[in-house]
PDB file of N, CA and C in Angstrom:
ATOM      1  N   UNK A   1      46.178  11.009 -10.025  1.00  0.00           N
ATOM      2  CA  UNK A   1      46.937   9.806  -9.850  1.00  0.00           C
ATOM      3  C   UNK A   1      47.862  10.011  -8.667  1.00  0.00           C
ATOM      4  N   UNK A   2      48.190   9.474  -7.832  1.00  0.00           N
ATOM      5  CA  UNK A   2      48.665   9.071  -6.402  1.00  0.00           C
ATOM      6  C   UNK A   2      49.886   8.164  -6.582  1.00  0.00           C
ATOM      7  N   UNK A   3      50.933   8.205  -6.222  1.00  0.00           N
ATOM      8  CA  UNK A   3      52.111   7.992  -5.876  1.00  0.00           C
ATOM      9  C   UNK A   3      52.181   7.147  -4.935  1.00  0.00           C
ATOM     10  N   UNK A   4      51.934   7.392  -3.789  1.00  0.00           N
ATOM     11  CA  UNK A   4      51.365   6.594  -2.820  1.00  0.00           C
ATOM     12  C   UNK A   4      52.075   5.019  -3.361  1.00  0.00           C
ATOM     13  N   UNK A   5      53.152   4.222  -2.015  1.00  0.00           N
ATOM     14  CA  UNK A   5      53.415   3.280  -2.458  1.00  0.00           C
ATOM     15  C   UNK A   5      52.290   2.391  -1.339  1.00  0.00           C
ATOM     16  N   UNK A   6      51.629   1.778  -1.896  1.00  0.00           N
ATOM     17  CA  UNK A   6      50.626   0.565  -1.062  1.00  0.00           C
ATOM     18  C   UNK A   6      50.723  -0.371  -1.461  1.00  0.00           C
ATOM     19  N   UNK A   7      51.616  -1.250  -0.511  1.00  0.00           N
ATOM     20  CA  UNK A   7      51.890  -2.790  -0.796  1.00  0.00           C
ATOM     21  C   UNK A   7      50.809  -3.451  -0.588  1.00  0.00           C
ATOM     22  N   UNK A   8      50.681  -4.338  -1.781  1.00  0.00           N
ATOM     23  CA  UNK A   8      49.491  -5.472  -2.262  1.00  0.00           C
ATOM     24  C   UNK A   8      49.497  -6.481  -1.164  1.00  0.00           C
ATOM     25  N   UNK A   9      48.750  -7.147  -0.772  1.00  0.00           N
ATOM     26  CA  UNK A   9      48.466  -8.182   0.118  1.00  0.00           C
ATOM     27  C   UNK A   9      49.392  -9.067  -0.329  1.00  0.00           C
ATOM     28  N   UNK A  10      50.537 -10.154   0.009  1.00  0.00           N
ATOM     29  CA  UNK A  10      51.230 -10.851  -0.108  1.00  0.00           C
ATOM     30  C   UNK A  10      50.768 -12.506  -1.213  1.00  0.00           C
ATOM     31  N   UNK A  11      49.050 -12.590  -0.919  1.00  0.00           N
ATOM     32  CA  UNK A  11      48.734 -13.266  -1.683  1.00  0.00           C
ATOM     33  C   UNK A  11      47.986 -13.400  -2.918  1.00  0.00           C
ATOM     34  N   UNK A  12      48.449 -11.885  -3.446  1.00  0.00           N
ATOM     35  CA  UNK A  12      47.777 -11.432  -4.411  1.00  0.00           C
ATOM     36  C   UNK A  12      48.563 -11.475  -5.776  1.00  0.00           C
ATOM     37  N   UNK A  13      48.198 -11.788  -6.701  1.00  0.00           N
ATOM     38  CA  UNK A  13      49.397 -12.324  -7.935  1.00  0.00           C
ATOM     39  C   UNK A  13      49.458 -11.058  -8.821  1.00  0.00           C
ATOM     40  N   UNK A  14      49.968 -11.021  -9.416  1.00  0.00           N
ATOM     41  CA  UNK A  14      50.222  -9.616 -11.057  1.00  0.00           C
ATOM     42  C   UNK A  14      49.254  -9.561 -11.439  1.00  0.00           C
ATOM     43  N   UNK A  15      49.003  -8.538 -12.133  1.00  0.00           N
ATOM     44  CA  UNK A  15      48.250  -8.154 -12.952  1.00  0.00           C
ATOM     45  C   UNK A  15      48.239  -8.983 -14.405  1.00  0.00           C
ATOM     46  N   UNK A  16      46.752  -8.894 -15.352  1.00  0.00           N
ATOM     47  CA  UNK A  16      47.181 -10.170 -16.687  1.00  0.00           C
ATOM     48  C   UNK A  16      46.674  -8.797 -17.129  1.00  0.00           C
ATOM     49  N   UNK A  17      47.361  -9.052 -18.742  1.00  0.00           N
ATOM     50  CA  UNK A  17      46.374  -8.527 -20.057  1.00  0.00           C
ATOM     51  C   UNK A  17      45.584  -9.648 -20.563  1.00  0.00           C
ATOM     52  N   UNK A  18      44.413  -9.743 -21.145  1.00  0.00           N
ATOM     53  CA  UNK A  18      43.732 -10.573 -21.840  1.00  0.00           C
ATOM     54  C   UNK A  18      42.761  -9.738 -22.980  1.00  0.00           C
ATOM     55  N   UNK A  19      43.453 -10.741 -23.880  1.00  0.00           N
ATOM     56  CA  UNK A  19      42.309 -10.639 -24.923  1.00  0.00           C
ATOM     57  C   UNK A  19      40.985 -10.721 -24.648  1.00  0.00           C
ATOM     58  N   UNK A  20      40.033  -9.982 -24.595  1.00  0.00           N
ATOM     59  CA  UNK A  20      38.149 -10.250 -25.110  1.00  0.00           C
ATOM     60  C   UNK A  20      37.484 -10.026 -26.211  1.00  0.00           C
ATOM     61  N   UNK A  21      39.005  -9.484 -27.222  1.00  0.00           N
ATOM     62  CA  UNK A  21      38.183  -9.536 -29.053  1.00  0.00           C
ATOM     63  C   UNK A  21      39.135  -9.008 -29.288  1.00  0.00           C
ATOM     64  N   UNK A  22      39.083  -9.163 -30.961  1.00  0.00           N
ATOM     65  CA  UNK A  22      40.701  -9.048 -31.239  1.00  0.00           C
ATOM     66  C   UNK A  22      40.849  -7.477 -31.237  1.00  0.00           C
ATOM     67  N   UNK A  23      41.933  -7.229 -31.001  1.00  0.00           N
ATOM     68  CA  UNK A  23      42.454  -5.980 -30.460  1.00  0.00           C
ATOM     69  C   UNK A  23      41.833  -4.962 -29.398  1.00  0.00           C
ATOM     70  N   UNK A  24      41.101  -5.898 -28.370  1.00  0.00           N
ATOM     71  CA  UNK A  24      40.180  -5.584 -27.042  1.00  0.00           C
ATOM     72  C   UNK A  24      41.077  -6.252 -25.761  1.00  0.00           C
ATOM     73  N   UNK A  25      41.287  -5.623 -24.996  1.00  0.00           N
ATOM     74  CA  UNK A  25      42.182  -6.089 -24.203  1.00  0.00           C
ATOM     75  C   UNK A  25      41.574  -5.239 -22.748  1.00  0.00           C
ATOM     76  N   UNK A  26      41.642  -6.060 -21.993  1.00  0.00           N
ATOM     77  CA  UNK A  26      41.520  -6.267 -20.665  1.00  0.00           C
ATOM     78  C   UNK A  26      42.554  -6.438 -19.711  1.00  0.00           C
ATOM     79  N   UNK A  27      43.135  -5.202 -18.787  1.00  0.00           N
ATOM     80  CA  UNK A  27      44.255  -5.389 -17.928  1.00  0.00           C
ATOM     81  C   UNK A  27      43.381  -5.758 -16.309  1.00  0.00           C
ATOM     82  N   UNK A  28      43.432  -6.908 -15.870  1.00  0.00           N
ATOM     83  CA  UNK A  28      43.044  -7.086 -15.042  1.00  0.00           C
ATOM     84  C   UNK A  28      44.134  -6.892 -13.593  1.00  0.00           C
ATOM     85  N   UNK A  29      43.343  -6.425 -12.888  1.00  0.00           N
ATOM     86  CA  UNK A  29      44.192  -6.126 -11.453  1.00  0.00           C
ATOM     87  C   UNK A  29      43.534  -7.371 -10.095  1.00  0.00           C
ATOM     88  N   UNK A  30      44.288  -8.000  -9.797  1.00  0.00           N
ATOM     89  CA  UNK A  30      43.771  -8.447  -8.430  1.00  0.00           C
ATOM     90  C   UNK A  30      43.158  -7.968  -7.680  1.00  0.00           C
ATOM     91  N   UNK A  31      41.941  -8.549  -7.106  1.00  0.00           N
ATOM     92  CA  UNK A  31      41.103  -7.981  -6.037  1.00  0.00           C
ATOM     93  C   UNK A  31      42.297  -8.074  -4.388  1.00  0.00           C
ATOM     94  N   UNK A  32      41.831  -7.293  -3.828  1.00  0.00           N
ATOM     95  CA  UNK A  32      42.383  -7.632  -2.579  1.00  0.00           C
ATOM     96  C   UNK A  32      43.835  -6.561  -2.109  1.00  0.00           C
ATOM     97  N   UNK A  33      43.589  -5.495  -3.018  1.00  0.00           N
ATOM     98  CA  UNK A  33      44.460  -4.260  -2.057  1.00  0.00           C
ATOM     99  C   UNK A  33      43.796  -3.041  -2.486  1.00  0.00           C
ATOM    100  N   UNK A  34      44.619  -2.099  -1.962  1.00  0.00           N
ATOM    101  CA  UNK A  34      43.946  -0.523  -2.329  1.00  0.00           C
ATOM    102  C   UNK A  34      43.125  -0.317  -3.611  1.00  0.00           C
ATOM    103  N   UNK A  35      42.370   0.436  -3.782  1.00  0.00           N
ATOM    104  CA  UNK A  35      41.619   1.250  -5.235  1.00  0.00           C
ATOM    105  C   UNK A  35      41.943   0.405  -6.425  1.00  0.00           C
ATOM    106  N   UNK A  36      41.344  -0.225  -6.473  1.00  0.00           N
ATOM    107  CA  UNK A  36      41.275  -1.657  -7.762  1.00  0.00           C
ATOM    108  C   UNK A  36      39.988  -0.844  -8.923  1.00  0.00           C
ATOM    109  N   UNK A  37      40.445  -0.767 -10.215  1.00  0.00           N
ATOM    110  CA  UNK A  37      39.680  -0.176 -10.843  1.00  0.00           C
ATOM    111  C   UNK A  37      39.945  -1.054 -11.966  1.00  0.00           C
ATOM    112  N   UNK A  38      38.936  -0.899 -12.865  1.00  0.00           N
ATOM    113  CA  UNK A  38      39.031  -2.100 -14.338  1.00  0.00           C
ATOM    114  C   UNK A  38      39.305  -0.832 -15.434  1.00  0.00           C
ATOM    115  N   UNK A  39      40.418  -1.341 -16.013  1.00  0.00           N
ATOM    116  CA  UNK A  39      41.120  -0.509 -17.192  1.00  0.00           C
ATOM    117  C   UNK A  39      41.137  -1.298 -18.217  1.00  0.00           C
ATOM    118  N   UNK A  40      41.296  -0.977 -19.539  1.00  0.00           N
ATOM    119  CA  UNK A  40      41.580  -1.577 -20.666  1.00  0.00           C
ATOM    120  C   UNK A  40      42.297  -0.900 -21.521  1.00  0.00           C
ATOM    121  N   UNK A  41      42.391  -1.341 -22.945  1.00  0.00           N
ATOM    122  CA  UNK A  41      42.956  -0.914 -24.057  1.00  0.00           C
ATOM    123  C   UNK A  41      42.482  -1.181 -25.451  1.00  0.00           C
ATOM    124  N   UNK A  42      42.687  -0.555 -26.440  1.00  0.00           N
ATOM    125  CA  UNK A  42      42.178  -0.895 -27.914  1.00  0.00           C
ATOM    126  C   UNK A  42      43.499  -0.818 -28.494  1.00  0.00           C
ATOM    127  N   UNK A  43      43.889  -1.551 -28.912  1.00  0.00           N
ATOM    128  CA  UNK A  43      45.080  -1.591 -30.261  1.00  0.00           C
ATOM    129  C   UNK A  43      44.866  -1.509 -31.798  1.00  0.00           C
ATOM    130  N   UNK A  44      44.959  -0.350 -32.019  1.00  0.00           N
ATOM    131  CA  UNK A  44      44.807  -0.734 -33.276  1.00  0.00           C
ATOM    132  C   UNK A  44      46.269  -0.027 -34.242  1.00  0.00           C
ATOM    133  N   UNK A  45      45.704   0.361 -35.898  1.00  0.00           N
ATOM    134  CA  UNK A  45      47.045   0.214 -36.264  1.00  0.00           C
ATOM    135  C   UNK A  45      47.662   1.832 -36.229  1.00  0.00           C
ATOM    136  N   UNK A  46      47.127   2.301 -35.975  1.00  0.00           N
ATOM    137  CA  UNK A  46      48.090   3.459 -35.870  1.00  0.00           C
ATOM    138  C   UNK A  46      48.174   3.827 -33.976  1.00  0.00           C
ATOM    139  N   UNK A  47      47.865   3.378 -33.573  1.00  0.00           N
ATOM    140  CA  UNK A  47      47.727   3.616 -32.021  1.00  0.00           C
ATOM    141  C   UNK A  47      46.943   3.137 -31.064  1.00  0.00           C
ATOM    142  N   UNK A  48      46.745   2.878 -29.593  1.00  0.00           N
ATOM    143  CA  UNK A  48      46.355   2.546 -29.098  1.00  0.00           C
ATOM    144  C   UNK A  48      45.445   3.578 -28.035  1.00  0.00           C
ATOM    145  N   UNK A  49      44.306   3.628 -27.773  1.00  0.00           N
ATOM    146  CA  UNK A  49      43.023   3.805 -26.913  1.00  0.00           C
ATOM    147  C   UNK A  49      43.662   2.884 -25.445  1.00  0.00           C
ATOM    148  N   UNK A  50      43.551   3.966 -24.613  1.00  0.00           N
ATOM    149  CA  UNK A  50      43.649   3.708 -22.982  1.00  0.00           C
ATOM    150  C   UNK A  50      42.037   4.036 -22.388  1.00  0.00           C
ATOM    151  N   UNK A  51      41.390   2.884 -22.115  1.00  0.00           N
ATOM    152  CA  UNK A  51      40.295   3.137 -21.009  1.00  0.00           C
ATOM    153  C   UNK A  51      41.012   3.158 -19.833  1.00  0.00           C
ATOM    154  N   UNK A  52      40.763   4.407 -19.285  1.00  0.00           N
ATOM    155  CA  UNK A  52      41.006   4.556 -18.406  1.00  0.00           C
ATOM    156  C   UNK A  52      42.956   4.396 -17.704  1.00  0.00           C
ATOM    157  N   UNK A  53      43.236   5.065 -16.601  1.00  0.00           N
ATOM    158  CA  UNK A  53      44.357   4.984 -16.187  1.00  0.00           C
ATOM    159  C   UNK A  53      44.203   3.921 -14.552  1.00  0.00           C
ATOM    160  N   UNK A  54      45.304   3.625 -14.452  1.00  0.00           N
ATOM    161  CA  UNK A  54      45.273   3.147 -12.869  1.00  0.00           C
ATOM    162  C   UNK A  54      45.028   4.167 -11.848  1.00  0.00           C
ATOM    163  N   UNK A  55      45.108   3.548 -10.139  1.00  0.00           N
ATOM    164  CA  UNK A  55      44.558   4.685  -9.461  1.00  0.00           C
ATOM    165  C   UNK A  55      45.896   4.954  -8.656  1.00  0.00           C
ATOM    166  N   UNK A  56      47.347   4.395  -8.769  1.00  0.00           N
ATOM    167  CA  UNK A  56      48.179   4.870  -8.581  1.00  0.00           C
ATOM    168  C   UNK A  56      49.164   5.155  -9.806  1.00  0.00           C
ATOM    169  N   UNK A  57      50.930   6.075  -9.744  1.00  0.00           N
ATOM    170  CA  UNK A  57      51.079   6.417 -10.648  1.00  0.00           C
ATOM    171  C   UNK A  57      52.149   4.620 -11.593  1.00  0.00           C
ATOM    172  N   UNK A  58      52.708   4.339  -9.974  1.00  0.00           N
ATOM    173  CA  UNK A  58      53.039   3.271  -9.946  1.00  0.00           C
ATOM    174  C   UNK A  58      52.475   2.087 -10.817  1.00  0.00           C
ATOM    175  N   UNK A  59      51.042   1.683 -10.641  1.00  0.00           N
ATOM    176  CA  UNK A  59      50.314   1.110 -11.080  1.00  0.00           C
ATOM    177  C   UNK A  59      50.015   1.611 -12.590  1.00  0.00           C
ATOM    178  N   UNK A  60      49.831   2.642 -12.555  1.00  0.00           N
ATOM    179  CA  UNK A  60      49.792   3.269 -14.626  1.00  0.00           C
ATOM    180  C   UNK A  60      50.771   2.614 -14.986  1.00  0.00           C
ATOM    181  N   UNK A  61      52.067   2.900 -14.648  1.00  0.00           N
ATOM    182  CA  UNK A  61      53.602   2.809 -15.213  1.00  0.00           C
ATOM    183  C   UNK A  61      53.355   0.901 -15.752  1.00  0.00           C
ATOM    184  N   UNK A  62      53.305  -0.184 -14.733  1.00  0.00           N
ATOM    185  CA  UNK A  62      53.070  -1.140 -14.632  1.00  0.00           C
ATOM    186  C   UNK A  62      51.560  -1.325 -16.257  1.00  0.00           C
ATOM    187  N   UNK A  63      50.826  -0.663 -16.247  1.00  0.00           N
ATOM    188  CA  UNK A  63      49.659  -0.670 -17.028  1.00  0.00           C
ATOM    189  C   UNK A  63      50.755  -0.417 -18.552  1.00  0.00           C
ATOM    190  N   UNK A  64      51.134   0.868 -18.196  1.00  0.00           N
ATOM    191  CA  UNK A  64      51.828   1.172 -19.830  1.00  0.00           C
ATOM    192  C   UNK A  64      52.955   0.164 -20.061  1.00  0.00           C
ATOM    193  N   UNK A  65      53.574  -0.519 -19.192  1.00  0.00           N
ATOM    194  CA  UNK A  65      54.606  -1.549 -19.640  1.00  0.00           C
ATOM    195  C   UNK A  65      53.979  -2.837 -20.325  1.00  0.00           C
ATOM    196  N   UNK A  66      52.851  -2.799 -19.476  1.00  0.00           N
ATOM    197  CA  UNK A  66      51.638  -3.969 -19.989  1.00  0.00           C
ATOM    198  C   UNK A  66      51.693  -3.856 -21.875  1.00  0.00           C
ATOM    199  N   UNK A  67      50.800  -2.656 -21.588  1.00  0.00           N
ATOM    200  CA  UNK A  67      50.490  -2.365 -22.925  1.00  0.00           C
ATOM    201  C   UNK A  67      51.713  -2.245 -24.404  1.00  0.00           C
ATOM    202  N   UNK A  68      52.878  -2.145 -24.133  1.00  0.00           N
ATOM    203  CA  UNK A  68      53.794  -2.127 -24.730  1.00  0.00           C
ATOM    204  C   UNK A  68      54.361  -3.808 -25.020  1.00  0.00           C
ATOM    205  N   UNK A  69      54.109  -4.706 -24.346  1.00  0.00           N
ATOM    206  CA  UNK A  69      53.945  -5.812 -24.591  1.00  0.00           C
ATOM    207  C   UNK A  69      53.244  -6.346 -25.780  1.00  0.00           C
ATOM    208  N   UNK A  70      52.011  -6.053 -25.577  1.00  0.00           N
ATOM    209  CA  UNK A  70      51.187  -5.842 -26.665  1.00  0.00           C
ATOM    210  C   UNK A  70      51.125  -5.295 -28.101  1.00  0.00           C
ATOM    211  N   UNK A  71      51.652  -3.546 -27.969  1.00  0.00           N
ATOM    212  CA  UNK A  71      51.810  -3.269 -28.754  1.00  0.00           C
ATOM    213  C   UNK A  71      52.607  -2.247 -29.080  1.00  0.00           C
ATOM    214  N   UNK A  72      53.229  -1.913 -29.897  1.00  0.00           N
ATOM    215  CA  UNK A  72      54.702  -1.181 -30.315  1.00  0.00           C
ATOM    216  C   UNK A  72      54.162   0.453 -30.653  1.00  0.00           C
ATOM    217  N   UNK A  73      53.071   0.500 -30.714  1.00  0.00           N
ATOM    218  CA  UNK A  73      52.415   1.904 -31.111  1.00  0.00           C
ATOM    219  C   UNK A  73      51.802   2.729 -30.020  1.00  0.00           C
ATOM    220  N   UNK A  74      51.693   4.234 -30.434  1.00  0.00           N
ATOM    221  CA  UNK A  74      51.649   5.033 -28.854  1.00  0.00           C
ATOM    222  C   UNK A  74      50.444   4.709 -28.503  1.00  0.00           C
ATOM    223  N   UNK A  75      50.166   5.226 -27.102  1.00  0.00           N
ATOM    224  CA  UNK A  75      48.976   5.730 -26.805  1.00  0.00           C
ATOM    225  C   UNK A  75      48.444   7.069 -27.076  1.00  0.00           C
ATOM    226  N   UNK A  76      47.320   7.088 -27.924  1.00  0.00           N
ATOM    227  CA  UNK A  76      47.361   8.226 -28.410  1.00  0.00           C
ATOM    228  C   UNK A  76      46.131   8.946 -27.697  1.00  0.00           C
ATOM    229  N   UNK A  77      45.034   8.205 -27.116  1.00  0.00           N
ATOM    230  CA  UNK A  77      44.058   8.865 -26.738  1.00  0.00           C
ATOM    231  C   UNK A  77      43.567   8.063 -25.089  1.00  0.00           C
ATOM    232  N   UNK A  78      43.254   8.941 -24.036  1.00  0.00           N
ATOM    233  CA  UNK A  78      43.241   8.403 -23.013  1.00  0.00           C
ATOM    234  C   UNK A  78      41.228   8.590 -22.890  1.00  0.00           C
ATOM    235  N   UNK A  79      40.524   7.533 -22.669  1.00  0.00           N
ATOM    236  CA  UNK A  79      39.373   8.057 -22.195  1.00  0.00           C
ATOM    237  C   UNK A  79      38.830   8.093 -20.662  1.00  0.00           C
ATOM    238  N   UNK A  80      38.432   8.565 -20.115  1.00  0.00           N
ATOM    239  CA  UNK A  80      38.771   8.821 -18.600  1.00  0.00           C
ATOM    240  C   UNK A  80      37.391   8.469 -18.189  1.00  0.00           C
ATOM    241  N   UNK A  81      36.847   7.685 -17.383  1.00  0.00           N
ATOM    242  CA  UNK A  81      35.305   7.057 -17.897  1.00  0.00           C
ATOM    243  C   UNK A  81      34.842   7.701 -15.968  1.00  0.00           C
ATOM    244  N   UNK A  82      36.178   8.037 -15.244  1.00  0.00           N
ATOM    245  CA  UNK A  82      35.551   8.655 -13.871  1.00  0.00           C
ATOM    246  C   UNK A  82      36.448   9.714 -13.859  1.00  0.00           C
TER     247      UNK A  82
END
């Protein structure tokens, strides 16, 4: 994970979480700046499943604030799919 601050193209909006089944969640990133990778999450009741991390550290941080939105329980298992 990279530190690296790389400002997003000016017309590029936030990042969403979305539901795709219940407790399936989808953090989508805007196309249109550096290393755009598709991450998700599983919520369930004792903890939450991270597919995958962002490709900066910046961008994780932003991902785990996401996910805390969502849900009040840790992340307990990261699966790293690259």
């Amino acid at each position: 994970m990279s530190s690296s601050a790389v400002p997003a193209p000016a017309h590029v909006g936030p990042p969403e979480v979305v539901e795709v089944s219940a407790g399936v969640f989808a953090y989508i990133q805007p196309d249109g700046s550096w290393w755009i990778n598709n991450t998700g999450f599983l919520a369930g009741r004792r903890g939450v499943v991270s597919i995958d991390a962002c490709s900066t550290e910046r961008r994780t941080r932003a991902y785990l604030d996401a996910i805390a939105r969502v849900s009040n329980r840790p992340v307990r298992t990261l699966v790293n799919t690259h």
